[in-house]
C-alpha atoms as a PDB file:
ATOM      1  CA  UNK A   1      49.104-188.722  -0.831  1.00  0.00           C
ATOM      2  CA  UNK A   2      45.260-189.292  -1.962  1.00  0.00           C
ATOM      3  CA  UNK A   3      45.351-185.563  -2.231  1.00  0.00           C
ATOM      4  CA  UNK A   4      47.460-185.578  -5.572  1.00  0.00           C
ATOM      5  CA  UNK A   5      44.600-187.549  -7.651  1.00  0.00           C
ATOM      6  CA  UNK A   6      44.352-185.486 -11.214  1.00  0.00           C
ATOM      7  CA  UNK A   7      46.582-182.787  -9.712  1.00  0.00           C
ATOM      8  CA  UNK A   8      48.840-181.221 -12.576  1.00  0.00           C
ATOM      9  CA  UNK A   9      52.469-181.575 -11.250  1.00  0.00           C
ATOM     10  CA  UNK A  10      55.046-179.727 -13.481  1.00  0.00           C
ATOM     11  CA  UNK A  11      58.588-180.895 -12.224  1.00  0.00           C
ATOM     12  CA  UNK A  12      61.941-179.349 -14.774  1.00  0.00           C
ATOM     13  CA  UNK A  13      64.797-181.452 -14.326  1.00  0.00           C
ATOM     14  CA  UNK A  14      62.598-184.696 -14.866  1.00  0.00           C
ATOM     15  CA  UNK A  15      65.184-186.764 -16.892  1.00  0.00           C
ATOM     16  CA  UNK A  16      66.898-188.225 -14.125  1.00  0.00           C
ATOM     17  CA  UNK A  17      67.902-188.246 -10.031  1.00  0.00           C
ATOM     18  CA  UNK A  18      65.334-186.932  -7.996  1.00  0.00           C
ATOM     19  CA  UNK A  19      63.148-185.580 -10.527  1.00  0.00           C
ATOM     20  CA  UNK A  20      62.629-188.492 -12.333  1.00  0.00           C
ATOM     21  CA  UNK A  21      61.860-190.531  -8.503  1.00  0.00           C
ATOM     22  CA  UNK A  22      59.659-188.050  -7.647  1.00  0.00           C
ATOM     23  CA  UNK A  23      57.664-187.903 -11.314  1.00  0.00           C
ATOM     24  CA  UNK A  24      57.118-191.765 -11.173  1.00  0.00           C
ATOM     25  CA  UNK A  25      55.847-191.752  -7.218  1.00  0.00           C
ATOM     26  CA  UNK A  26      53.943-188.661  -8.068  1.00  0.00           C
ATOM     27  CA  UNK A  27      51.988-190.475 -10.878  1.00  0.00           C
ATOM     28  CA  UNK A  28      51.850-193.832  -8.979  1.00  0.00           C
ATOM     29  CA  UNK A  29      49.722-191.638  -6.425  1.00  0.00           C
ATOM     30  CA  UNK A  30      47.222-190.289  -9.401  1.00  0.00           C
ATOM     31  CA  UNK A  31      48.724-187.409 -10.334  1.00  0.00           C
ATOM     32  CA  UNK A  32      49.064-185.913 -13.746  1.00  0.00           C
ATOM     33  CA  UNK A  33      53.193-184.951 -14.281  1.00  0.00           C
ATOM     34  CA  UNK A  34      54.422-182.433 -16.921  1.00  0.00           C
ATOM     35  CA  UNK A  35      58.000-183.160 -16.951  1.00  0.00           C
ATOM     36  CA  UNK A  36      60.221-180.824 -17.953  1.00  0.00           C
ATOM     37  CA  UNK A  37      63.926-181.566 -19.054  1.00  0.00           C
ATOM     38  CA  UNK A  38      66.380-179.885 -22.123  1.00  0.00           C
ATOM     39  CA  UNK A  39      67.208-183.360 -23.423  1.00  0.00           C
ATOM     40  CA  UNK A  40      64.407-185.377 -24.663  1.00  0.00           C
ATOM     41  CA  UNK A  41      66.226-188.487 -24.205  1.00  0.00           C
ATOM     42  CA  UNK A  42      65.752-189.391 -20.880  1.00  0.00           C
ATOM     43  CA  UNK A  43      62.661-187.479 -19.768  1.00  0.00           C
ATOM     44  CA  UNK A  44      60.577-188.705 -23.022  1.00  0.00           C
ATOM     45  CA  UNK A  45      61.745-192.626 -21.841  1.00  0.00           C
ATOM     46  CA  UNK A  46      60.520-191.470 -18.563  1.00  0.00           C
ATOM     47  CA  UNK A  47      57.291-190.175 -19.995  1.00  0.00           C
ATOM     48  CA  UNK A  48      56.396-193.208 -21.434  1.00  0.00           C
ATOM     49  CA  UNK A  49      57.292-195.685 -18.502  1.00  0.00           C
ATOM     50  CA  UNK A  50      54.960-193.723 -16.590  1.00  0.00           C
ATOM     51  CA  UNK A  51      51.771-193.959 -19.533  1.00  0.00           C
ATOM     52  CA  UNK A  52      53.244-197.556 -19.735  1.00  0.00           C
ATOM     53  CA  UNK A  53      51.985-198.345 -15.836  1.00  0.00           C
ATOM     54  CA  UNK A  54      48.888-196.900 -16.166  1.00  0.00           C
ATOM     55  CA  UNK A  55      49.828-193.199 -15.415  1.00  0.00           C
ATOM     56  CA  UNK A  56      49.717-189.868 -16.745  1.00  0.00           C
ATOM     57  CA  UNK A  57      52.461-187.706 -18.662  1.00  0.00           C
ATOM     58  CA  UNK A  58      53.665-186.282 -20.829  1.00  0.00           C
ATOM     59  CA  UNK A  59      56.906-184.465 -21.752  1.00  0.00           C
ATOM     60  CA  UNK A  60      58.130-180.806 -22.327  1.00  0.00           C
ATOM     61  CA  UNK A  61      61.504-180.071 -23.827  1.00  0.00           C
ATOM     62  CA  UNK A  62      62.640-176.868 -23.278  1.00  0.00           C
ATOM     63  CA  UNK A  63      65.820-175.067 -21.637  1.00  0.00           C
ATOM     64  CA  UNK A  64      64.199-173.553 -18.431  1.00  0.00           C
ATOM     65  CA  UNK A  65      66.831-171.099 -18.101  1.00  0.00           C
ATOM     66  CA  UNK A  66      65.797-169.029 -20.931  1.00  0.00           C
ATOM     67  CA  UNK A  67      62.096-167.024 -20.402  1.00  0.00           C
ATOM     68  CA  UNK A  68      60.850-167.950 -23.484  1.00  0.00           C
ATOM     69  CA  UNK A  69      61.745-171.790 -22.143  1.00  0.00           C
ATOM     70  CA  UNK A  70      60.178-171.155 -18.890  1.00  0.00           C
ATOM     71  CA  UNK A  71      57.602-169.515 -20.717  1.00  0.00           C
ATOM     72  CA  UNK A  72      56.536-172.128 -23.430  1.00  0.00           C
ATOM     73  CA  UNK A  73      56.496-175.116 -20.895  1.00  0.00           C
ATOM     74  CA  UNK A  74      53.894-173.177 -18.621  1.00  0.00           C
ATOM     75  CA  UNK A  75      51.550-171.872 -21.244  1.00  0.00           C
ATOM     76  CA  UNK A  76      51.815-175.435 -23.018  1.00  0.00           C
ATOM     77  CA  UNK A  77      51.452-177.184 -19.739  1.00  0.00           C
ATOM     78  CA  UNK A  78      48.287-175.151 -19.172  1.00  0.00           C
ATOM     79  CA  UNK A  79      46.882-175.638 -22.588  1.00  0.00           C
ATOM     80  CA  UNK A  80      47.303-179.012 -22.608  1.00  0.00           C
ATOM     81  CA  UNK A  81      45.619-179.707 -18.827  1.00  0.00           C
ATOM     82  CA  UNK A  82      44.222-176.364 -18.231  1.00  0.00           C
ATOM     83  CA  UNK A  83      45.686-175.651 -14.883  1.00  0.00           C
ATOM     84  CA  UNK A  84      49.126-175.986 -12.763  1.00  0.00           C
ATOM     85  CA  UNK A  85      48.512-177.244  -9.302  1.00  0.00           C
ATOM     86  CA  UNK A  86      52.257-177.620  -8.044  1.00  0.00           C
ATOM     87  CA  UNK A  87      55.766-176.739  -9.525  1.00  0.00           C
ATOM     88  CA  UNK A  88      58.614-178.508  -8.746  1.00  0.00           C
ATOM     89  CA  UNK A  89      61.951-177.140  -9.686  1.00  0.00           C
ATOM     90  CA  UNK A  90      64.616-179.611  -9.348  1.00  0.00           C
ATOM     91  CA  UNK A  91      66.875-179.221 -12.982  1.00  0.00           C
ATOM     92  CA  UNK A  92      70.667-178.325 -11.748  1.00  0.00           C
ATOM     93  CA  UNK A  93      74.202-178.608 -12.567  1.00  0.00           C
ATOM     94  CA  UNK A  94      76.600-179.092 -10.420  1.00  0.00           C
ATOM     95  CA  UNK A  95      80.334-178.874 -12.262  1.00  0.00           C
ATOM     96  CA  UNK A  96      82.976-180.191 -10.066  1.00  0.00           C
ATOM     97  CA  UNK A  97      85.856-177.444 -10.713  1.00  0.00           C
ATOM     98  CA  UNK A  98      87.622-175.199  -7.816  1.00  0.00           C
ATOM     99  CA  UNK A  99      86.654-171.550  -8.112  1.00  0.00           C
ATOM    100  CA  UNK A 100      90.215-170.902  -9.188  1.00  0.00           C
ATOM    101  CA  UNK A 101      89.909-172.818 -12.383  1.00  0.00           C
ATOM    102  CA  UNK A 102      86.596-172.224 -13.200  1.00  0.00           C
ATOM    103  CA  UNK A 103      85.400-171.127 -16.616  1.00  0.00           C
ATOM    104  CA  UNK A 104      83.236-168.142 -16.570  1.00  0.00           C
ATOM    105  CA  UNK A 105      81.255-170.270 -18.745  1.00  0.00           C
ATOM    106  CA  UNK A 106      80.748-172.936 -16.157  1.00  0.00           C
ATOM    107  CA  UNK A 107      79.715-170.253 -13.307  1.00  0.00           C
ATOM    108  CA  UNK A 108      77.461-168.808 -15.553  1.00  0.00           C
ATOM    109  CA  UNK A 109      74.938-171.922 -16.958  1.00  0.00           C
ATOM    110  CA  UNK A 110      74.909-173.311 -12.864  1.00  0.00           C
ATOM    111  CA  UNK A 111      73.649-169.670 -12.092  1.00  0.00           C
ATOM    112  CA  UNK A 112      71.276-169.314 -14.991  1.00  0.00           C
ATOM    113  CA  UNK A 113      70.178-173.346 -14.451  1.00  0.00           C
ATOM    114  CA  UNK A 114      70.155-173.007 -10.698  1.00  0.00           C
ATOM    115  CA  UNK A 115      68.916-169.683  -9.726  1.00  0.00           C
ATOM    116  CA  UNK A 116      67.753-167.877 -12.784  1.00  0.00           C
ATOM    117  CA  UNK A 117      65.800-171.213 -13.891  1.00  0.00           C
ATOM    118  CA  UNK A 118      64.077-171.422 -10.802  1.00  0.00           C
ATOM    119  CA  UNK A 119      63.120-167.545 -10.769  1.00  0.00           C
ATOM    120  CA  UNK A 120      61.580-167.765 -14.019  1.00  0.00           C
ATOM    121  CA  UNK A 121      59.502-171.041 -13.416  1.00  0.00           C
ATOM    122  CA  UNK A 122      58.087-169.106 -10.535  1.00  0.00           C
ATOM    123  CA  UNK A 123      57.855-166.130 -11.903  1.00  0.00           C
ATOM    124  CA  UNK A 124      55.432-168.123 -14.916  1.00  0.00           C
ATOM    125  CA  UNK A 125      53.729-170.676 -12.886  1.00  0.00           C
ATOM    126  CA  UNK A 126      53.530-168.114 -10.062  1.00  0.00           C
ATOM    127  CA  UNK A 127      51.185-165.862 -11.998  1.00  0.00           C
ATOM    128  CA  UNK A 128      48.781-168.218 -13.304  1.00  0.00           C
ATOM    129  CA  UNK A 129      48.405-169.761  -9.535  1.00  0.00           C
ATOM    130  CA  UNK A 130      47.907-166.014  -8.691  1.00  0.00           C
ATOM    131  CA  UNK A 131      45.323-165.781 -11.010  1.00  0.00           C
ATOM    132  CA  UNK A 132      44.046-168.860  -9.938  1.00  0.00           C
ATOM    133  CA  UNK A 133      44.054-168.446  -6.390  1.00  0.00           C
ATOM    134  CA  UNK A 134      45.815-171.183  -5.237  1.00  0.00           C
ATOM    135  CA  UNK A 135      49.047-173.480  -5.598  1.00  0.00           C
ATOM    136  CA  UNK A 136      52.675-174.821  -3.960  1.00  0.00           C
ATOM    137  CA  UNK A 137      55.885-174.539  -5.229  1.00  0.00           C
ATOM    138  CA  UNK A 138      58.777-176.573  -4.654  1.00  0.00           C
ATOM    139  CA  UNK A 139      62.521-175.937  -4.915  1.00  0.00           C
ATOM    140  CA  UNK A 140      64.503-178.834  -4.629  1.00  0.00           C
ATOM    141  CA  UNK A 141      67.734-179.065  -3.905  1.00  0.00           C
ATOM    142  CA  UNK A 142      67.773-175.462  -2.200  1.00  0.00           C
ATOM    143  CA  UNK A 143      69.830-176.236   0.832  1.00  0.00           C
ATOM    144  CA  UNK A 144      73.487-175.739   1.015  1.00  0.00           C
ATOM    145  CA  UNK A 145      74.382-179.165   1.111  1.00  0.00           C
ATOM    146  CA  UNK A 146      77.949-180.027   2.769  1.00  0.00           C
ATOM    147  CA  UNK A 147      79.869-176.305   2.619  1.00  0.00           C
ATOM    148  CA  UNK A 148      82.891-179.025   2.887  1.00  0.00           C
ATOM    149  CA  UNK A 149      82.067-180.301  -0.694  1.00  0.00           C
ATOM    150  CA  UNK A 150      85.276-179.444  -2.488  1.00  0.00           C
ATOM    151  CA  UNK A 151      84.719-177.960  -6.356  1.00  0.00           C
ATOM    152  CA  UNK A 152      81.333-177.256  -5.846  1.00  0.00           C
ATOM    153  CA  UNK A 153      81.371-173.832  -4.854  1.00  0.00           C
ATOM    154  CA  UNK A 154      79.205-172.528  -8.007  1.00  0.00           C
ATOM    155  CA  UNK A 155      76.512-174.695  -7.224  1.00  0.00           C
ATOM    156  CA  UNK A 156      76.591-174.162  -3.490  1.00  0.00           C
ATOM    157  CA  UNK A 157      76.346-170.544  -4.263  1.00  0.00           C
ATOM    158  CA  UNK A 158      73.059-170.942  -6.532  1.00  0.00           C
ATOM    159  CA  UNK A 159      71.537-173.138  -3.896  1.00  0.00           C
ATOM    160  CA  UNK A 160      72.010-170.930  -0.962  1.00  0.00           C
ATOM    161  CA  UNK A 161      70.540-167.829  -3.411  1.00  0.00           C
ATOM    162  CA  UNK A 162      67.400-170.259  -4.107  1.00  0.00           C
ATOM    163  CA  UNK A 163      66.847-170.417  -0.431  1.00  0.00           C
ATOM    164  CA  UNK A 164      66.648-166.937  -0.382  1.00  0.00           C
ATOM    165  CA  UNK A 165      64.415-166.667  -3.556  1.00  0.00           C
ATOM    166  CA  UNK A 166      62.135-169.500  -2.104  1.00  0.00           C
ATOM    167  CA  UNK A 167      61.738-167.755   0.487  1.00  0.00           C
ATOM    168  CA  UNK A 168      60.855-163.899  -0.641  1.00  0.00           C
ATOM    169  CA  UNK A 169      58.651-165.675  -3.257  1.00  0.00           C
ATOM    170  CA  UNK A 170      56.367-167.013  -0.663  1.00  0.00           C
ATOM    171  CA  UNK A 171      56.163-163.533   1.345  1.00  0.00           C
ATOM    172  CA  UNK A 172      54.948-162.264  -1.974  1.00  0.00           C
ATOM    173  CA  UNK A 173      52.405-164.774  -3.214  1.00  0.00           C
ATOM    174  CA  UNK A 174      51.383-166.659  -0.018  1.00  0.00           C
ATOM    175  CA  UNK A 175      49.007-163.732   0.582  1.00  0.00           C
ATOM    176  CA  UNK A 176      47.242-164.959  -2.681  1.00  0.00           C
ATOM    177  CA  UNK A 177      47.369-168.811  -1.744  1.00  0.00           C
ATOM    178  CA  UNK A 178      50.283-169.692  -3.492  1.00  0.00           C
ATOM    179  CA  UNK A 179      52.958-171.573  -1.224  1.00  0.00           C
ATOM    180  CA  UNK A 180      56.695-171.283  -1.995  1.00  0.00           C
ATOM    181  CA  UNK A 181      58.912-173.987  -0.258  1.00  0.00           C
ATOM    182  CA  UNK A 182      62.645-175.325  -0.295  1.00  0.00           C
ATOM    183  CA  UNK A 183      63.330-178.347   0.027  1.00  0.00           C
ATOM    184  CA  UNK A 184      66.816-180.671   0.105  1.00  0.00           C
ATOM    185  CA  UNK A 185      65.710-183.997  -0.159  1.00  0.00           C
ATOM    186  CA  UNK A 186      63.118-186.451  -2.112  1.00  0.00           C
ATOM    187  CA  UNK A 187      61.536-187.023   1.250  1.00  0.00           C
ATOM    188  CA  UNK A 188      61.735-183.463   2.080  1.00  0.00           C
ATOM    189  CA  UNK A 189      59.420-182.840  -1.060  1.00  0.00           C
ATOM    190  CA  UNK A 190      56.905-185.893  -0.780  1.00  0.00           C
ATOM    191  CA  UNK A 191      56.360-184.534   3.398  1.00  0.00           C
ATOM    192  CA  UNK A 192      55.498-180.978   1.928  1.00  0.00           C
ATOM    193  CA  UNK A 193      53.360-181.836  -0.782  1.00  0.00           C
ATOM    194  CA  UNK A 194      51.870-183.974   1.921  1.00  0.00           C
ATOM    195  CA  UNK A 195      51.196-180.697   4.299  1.00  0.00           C
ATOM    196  CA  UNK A 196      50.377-178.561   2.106  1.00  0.00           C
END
């Protein structure tokens, strides 16, 4: 991945799971991460580990699924290294509760994390790699997963709408050399950012 040297990564959901893994190989290969994550906790510890080895960070604390979240991490991320080269969007939540029991609560925040989250990440980054002329975005997590999963129907329903939105996103900002991809796996991820 000698391509990623100095390239500004912005991943949300960098705290933990995938999105921390792919921040720390992502870094160990030269690029610069912004990692995004509503608790500071974890993603600032992860941050650090990554300055700690030699890399660079740094950490953005904001609640994605609100625009002025989405908002505030781009323009900050973009005043801070002047450009985004690739967007990751991994932050989820998955609640484990059958549709029947479900809080409307519950159904809600997965939606707004999942889905809305994503939309407005692209919708941000998306225009300043317009502008720019270039850039690849990554959903993670967008496949449906195991329909079998029991209590995860809110989050397989967010999933299955990111394919969708993964996939009218690049139709509309492809023709400016912006690249819109889902992905299900870490290895999924590392083999597009690879391609691309």
């Amino acid at each position: 991945m000698s391509g990623l040297n100095n390239k500004v990564v912005l991943i949300t959901g960098a705290g933990k799971g995938i999105g921390r893994m792919l921040a720390e190989a992502l870094a160990s290969h030269g690029a610069i991460v912004a990692l995004n994550d509503i608790s500071p906790m974890n993603v600032e510890e992860v941050a650090a580990g990554i300055v700690k080895n030699g890399g660079k960070a740094k950490a953005y604390v904001e609640d994605i699924a609100k625009k002025v979240g989405a908002q505030s991490v781009v323009k900050d991320v973009e005043d801070d290294f002047g450009v985004i080269d690739i967007l990751i969007n991994h932050a989820a939540v998955e609640p484990h509760t059958p549709l029947l029991s479900m809080d409307e609560w519950d159904w809600h925040r997965t939606l707004d994390v999942n889905l809305t989250g994503a939309f407005l990440m692209i919708q941000s980054a998306g225009r300043v790699m317009k502008a720019k002329g270039s850039g690849v975005i990554v959903c993670l997590g967008a496949g449906t997963g195991d329909r079998s999963a029991k209590e995860a129907g809110a989050y397989l329903a967010s999933k299955a709408g990111l394919v969708e939105l993964s996939h009218q996103a690049d139709a509309e900002l492809g023709p400016f050399g912006v690249r819109v991809f889902a992905a299900e796996t870490f290895e999924d991820v590392i083999q597009l950012l690879e391609e691309a």
